[in-house]
N, C-alpha and C. Protein backbone atom coordinates (compact mmCIF):
# COMPACT_ATOMS: atom_id res chain seq x y z
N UNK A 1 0.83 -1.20 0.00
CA UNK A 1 0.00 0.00 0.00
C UNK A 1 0.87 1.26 0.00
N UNK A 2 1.76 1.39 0.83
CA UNK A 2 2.53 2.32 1.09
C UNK A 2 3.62 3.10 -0.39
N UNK A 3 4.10 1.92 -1.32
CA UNK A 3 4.63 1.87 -2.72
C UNK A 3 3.54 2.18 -3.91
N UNK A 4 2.14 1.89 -3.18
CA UNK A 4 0.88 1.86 -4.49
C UNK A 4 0.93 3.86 -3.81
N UNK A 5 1.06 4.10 -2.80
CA UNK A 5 0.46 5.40 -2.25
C UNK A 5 1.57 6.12 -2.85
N UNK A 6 3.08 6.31 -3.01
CA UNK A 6 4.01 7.02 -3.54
C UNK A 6 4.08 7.00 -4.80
N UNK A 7 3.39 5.82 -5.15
CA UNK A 7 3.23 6.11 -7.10
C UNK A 7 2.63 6.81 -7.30
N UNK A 8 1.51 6.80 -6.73
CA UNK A 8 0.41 7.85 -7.17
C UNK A 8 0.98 9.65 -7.21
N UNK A 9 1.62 9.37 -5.96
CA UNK A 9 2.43 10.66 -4.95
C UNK A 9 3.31 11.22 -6.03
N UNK A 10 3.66 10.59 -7.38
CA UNK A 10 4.11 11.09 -8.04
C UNK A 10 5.87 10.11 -8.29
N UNK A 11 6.41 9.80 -6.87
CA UNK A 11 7.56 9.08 -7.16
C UNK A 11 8.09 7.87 -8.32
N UNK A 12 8.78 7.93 -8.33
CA UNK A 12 9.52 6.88 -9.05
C UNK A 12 9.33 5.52 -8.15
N UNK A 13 9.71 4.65 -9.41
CA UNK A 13 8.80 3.22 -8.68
C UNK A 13 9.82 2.92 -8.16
N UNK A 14 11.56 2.82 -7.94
CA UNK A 14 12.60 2.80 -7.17
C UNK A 14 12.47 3.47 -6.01
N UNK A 15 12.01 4.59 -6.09
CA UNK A 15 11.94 5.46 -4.79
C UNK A 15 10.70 5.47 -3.88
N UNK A 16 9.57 4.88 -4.41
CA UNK A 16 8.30 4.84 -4.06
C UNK A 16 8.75 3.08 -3.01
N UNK A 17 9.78 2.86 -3.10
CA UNK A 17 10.48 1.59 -2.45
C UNK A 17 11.07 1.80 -1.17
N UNK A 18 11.62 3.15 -1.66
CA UNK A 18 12.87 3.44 -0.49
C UNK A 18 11.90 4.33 0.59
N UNK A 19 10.56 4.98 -0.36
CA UNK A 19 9.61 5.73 0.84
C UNK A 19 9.08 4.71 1.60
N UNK A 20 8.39 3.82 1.02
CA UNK A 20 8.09 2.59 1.98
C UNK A 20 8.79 1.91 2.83
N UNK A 21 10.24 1.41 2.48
CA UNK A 21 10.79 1.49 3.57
C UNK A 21 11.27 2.41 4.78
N UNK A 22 10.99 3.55 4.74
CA UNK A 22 10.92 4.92 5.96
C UNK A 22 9.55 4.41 6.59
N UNK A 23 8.28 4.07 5.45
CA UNK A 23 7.10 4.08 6.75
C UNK A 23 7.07 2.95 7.31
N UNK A 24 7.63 1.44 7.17
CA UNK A 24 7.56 0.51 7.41
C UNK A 24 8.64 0.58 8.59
N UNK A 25 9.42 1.28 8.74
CA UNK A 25 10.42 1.64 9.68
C UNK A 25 9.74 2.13 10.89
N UNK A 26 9.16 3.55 10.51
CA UNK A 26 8.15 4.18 11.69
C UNK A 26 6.92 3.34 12.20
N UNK A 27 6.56 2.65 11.20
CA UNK A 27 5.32 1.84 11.94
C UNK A 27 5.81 0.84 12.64
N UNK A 28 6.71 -0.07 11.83
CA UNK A 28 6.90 -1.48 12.87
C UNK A 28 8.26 -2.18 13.44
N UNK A 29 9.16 -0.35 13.02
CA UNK A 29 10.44 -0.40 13.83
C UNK A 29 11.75 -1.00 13.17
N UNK A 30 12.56 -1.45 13.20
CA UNK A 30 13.88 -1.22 12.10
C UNK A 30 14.12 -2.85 11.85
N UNK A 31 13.66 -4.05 13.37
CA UNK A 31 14.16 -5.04 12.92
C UNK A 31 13.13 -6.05 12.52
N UNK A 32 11.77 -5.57 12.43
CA UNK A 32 11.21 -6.31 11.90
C UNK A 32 11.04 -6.68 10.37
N UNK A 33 10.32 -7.82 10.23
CA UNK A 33 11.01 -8.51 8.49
C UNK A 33 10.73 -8.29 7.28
N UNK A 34 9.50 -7.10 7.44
CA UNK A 34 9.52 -6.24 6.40
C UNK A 34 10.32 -5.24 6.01
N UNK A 35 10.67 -4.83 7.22
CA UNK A 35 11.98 -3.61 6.89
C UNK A 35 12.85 -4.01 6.63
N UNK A 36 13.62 -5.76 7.20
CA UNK A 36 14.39 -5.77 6.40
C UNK A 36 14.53 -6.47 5.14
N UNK A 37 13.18 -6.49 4.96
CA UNK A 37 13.68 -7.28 3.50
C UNK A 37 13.42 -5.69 2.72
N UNK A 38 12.81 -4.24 3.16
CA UNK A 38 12.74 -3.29 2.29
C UNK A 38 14.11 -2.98 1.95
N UNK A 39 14.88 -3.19 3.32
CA UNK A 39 16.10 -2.94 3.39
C UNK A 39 17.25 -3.48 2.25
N UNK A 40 17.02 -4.49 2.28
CA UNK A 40 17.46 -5.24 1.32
C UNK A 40 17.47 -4.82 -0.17
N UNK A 41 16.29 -4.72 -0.34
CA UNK A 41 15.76 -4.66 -1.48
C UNK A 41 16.54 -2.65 -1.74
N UNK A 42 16.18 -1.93 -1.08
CA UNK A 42 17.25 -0.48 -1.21
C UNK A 42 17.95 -0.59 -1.19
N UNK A 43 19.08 -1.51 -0.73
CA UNK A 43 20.62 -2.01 -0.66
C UNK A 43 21.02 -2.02 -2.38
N UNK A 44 19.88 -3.47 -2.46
CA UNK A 44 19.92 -3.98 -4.13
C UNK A 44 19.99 -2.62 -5.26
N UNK A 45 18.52 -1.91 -4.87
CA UNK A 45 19.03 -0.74 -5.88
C UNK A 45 19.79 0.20 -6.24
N UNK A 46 20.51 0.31 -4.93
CA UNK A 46 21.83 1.31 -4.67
C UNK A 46 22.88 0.75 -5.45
N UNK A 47 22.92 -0.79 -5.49
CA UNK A 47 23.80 -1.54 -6.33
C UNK A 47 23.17 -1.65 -8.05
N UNK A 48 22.62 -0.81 -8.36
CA UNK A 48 21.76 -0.85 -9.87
C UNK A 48 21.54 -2.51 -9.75
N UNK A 49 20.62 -3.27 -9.14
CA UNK A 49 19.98 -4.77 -9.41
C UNK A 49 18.77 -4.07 -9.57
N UNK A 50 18.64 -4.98 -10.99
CA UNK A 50 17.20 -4.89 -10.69
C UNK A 50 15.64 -5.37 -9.95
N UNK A 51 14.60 -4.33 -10.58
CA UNK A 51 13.53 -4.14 -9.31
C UNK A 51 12.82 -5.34 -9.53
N UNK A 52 12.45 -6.32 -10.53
CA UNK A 52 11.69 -7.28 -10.52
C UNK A 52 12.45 -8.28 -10.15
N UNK A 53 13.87 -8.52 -10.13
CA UNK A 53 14.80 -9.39 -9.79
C UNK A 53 14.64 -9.64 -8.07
N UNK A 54 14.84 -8.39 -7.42
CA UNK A 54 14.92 -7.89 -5.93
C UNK A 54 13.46 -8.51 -5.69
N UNK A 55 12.54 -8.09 -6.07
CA UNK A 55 11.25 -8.84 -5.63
C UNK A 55 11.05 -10.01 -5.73
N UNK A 56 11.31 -10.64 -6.97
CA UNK A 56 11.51 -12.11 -6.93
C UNK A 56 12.00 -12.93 -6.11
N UNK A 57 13.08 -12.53 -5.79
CA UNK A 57 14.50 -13.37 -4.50
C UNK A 57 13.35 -13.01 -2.86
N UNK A 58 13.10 -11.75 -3.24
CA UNK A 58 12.14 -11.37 -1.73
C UNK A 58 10.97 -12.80 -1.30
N UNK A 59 10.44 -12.89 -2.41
CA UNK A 59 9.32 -13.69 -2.74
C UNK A 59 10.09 -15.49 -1.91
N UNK A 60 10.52 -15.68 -3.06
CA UNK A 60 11.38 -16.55 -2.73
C UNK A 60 12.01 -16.80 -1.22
N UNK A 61 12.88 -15.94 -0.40
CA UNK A 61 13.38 -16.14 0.78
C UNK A 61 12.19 -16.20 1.29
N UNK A 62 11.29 -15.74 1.56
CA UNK A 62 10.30 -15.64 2.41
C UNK A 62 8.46 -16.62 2.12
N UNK A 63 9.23 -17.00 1.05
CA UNK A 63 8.39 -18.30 0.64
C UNK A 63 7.33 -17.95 0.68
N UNK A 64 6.64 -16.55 0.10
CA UNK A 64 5.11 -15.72 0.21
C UNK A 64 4.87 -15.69 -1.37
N UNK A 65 3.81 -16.38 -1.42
CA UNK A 65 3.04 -17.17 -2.67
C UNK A 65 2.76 -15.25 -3.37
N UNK A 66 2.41 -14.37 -2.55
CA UNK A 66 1.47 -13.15 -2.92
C UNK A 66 2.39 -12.26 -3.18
N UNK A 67 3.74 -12.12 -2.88
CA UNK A 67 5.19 -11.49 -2.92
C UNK A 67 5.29 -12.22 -4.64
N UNK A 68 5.58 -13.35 -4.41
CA UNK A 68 5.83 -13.79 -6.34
C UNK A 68 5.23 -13.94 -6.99
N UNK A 69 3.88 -13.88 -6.82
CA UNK A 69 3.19 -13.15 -8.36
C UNK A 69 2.68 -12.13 -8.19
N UNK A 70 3.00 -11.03 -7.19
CA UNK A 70 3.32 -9.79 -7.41
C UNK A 70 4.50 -9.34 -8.03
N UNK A 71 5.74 -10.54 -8.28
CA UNK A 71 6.88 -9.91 -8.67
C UNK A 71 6.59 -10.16 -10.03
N UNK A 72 5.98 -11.55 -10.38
CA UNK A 72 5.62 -12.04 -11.87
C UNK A 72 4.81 -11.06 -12.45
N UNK A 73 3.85 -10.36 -11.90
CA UNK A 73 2.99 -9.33 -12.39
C UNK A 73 3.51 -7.84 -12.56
N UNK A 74 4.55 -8.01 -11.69
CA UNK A 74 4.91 -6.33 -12.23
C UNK A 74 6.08 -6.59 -12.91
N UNK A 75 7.01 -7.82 -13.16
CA UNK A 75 8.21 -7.71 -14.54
C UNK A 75 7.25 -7.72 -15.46
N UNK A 76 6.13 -7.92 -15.85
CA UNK A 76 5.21 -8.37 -16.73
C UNK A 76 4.89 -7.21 -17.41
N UNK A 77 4.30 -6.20 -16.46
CA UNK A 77 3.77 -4.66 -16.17
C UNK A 77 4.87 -3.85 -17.18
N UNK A 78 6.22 -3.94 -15.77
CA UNK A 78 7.18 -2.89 -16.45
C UNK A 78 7.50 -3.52 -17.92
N UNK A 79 7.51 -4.86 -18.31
CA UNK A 79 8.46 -4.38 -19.48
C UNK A 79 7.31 -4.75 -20.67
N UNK A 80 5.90 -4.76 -20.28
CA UNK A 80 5.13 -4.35 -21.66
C UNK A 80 4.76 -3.40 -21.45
N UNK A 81 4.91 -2.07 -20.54
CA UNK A 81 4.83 -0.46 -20.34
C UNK A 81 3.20 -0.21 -19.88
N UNK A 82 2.80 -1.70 -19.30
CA UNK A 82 1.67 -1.17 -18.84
C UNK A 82 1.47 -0.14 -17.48
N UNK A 83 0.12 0.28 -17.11
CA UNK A 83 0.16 1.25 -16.36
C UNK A 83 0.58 0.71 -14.96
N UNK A 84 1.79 0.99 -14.58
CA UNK A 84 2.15 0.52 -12.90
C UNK A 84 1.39 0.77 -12.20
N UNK A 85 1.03 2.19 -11.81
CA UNK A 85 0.63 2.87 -10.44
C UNK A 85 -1.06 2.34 -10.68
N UNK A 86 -1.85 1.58 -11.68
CA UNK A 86 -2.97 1.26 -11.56
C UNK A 86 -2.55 -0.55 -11.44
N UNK A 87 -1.75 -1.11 -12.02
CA UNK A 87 -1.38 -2.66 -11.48
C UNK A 87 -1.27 -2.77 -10.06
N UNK A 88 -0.31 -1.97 -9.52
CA UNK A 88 0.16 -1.59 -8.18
C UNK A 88 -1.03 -1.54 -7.02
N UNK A 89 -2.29 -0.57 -7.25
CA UNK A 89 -3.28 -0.74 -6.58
C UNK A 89 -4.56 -2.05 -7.23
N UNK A 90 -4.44 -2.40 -8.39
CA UNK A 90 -5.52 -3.73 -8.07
C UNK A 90 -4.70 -5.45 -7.69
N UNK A 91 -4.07 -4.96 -7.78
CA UNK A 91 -2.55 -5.93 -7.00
C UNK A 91 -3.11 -5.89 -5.44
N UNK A 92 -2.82 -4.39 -4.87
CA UNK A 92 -3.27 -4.12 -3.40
C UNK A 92 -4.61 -4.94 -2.98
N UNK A 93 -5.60 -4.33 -4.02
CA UNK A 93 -7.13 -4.70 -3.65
C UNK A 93 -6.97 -5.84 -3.81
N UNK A 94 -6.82 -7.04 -4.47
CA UNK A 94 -6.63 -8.12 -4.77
C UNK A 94 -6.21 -8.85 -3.18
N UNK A 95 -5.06 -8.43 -2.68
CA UNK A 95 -4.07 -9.08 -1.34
C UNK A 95 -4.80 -8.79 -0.45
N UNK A 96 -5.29 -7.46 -0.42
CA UNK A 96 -6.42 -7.09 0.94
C UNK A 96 -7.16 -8.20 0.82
N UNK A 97 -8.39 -8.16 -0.32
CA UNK A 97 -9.49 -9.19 -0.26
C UNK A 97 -9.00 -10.59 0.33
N UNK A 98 -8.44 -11.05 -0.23
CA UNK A 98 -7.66 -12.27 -0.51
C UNK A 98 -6.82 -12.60 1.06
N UNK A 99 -6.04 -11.64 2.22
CA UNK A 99 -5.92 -11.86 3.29
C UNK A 99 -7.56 -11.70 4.72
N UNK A 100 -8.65 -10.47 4.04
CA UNK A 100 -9.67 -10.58 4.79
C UNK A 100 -10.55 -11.90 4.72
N UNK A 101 -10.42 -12.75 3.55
CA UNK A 101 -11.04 -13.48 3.23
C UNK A 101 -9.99 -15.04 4.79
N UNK A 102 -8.80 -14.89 4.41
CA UNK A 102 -8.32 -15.95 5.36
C UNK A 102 -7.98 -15.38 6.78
N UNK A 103 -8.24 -14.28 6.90
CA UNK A 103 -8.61 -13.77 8.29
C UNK A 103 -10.07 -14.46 8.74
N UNK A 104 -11.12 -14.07 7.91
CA UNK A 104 -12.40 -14.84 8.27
C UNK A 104 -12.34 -15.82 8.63
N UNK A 105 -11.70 -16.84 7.69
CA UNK A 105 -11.71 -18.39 7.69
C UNK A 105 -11.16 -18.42 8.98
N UNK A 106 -10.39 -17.97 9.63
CA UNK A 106 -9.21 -18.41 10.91
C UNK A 106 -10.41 -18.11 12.13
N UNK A 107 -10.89 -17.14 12.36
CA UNK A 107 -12.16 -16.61 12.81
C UNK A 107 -12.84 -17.80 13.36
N UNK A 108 -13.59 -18.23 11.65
CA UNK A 108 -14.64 -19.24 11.43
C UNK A 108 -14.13 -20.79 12.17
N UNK A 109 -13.05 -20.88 11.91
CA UNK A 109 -12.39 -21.96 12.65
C UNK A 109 -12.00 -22.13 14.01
N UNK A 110 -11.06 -21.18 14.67
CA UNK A 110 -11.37 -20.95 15.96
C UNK A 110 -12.79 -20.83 16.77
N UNK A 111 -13.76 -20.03 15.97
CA UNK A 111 -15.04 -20.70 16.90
C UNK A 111 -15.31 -21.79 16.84
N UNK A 112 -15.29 -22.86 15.34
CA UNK A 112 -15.38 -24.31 15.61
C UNK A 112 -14.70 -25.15 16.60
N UNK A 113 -13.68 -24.57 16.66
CA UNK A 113 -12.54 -25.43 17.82
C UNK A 113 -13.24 -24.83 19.48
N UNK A 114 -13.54 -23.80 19.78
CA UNK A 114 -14.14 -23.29 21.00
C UNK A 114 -15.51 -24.23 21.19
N UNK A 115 -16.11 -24.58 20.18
CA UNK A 115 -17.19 -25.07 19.91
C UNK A 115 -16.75 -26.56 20.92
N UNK A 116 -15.90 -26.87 19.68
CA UNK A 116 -15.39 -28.61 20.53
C UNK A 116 -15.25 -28.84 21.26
N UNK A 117 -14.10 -27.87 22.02
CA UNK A 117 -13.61 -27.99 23.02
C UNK A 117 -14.92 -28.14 24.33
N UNK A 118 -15.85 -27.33 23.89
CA UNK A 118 -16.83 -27.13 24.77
C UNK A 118 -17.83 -28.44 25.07
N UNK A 119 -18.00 -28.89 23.62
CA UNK A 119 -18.64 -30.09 23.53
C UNK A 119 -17.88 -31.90 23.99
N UNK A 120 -16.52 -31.45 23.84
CA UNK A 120 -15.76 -32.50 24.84
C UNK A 120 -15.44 -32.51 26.43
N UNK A 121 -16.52 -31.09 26.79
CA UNK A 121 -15.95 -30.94 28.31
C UNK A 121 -17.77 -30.99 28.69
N UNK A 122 -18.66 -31.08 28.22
CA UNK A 122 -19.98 -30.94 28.54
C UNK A 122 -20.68 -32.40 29.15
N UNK A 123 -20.20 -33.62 28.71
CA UNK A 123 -20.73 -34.69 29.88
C UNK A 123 -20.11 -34.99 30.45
N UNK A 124 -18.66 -34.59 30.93
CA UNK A 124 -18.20 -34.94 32.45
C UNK A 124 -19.17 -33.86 33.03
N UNK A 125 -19.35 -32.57 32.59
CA UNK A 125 -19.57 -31.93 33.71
C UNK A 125 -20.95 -31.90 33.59
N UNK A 126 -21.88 -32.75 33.21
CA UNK A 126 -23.41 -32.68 33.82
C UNK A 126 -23.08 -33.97 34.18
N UNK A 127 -22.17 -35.22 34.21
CA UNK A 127 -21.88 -36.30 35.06
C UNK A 127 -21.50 -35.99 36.41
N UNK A 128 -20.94 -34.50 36.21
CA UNK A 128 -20.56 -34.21 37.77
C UNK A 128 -21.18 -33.42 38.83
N UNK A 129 -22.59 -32.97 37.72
CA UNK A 129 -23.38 -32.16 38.07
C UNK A 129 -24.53 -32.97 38.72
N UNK A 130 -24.96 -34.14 38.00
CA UNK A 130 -25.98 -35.03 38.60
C UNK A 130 -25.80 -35.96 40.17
N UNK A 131 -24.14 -36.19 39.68
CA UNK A 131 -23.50 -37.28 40.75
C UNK A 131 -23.27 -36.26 42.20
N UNK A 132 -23.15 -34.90 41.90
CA UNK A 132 -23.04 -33.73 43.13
C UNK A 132 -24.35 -34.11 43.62
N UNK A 133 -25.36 -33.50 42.85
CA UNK A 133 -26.77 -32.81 43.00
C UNK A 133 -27.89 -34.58 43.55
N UNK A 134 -27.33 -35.76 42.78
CA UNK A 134 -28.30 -36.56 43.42
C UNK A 134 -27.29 -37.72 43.49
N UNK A 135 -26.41 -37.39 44.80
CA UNK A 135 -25.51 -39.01 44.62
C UNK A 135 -26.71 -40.33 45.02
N UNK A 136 -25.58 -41.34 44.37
CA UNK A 136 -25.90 -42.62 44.20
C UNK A 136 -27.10 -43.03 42.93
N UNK A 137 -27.26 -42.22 42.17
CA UNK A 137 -27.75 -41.80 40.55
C UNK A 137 -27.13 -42.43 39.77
N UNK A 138 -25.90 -42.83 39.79
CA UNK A 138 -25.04 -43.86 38.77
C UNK A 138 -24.50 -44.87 39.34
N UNK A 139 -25.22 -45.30 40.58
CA UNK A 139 -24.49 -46.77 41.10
C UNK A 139 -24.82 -48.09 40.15
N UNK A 140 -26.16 -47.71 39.30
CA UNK A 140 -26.59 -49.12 39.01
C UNK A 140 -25.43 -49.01 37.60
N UNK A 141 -25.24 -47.87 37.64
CA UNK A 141 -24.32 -47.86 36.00
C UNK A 141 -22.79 -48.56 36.33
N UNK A 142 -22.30 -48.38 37.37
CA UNK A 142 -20.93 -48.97 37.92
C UNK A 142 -21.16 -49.74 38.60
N UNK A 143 -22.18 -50.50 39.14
CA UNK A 143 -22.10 -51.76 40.48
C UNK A 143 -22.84 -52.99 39.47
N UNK A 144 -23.24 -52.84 38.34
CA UNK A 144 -23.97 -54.54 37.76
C UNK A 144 -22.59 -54.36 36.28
N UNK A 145 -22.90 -55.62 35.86
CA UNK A 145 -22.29 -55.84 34.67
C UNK A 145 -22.98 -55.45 33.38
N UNK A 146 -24.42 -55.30 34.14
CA UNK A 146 -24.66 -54.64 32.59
C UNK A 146 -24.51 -53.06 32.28
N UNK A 147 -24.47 -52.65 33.52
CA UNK A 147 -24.17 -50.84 33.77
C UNK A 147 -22.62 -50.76 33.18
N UNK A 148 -21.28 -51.71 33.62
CA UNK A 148 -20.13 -51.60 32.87
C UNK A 148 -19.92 -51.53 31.82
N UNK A 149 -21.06 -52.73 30.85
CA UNK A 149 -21.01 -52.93 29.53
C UNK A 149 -21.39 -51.37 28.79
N UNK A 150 -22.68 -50.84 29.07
CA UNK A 150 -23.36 -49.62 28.82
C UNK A 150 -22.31 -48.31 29.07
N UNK A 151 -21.83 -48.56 30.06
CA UNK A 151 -20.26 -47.36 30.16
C UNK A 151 -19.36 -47.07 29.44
N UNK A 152 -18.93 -48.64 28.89
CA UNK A 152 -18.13 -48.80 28.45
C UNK A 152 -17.89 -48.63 27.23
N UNK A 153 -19.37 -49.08 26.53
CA UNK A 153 -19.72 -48.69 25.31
C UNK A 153 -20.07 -46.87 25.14
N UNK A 154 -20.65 -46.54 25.77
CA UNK A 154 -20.52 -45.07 25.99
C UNK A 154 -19.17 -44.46 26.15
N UNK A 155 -18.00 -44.83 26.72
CA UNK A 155 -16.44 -44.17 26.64
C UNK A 155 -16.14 -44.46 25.18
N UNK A 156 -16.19 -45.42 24.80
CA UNK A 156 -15.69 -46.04 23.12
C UNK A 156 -16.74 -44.61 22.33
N UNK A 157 -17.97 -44.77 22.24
CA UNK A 157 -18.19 -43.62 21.40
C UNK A 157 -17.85 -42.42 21.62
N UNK A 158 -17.59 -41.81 23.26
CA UNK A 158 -16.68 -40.63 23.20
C UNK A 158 -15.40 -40.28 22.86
N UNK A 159 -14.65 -41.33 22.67
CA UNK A 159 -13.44 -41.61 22.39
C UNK A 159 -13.31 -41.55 20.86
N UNK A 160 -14.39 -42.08 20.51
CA UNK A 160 -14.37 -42.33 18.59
C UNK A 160 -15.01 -40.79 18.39
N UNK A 161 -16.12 -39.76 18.67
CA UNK A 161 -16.54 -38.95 18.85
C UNK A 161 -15.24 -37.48 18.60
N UNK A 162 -14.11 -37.91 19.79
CA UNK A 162 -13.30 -37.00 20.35
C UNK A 162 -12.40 -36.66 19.17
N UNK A 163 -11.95 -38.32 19.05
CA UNK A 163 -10.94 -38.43 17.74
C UNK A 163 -11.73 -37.54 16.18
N UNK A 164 -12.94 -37.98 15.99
CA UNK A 164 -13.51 -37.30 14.83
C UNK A 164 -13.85 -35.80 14.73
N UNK A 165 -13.72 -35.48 15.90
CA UNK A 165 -13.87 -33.83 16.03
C UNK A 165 -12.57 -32.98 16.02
N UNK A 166 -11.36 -34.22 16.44
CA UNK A 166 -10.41 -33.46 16.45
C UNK A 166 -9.70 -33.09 15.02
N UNK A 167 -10.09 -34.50 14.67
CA UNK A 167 -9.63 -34.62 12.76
C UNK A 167 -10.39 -33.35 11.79
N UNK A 168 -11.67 -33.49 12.37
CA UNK A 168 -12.29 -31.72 11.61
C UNK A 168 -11.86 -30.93 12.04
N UNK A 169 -11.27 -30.89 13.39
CA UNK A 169 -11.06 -29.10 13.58
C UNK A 169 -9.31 -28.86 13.30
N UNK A 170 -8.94 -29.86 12.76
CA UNK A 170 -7.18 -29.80 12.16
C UNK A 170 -7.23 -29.26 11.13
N UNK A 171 -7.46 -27.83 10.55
CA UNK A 171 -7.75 -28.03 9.53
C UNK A 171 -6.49 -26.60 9.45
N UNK A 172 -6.37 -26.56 8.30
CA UNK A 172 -4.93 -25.88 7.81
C UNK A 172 -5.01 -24.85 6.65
N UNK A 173 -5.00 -23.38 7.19
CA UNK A 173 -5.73 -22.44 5.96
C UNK A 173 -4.65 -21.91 4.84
């Protein structure tokens, strides 16, 4: 955003690099890993490398799927002379959507997992709520053999239950 905002601003797309790295500095301080890969990347141009090259390797070290075909899209840009500073912002809109969208999902998933969690802690505790509130309520379930069998078969489906809830809520965005 900050590189789509200095194009517009009039800068050069080299320098609209080196402004972003100043605000990425003030916002989130000198050693975090955007600054230094801006860093980097201003190093590179001080050394005349080039700018789709520098983004590429960026992409690459940092193994960000949205970094390299942003780099594929703007060598693409610069050298058929299409319009940057309008690639540059539907590039932006594109990454926004595209991170609010797996912000949601993470959201949507963490309540499923709160969900579980809740639903794997809900019959001990009305087992512990009944056995408080009216002891000797589950003797016939633990003192005959057929109350063991019925238990027992009841732990096996919480157990198979536990396992299948845990396998849905593993889920990997």
């Amino acid at each position: 955003m900050s590189v789509s905002t200095s194009q517009k601003a009039g800068y050069a797309l080299e320098n609209a690099f080196v402004v972003a790295y100043k605000d990425m500095k003030k916002l989130y301080g000198e050693q975090a890993p955007i600054c230094k890969e801006l860093r980097r990347i201003c190093k590179g141009l001080r050394n005349n490398i080039v700018l789709e090259d520098l983004l590429y390797e960026m992409g690459e070290r940092t193994e960000n799927t949205y970094i390299r075909e942003f780099a594929n899209v703007f060598s693409v840009a610069k050298r058929s002379g299409g319009n940057i500073t309008q690639m540059l912002e539907e590039t932006v809109a594109q990454i926004t959507i595209q991170t609010d969208v797996e912000k949601e999902i993470d959201v949507m998933i963490s309540a499923g997992k709160m969900e579980a969690r809740i639903m794997e802690v809900v019959p001990f505790a009305i087992m512990a709520y009944v056995g408080i509130m009216n002891p000797g309520f589950f003797n016939s379930l633990y003192d005959t053999f057929a109350g063991d069998v019925i238990m027992t078969v009841c732990l096996v489906v919480y157990l198979v239950a536990y396992a299948v809830i845990e396998k849905i809520i593993d889920v990997k965005v």
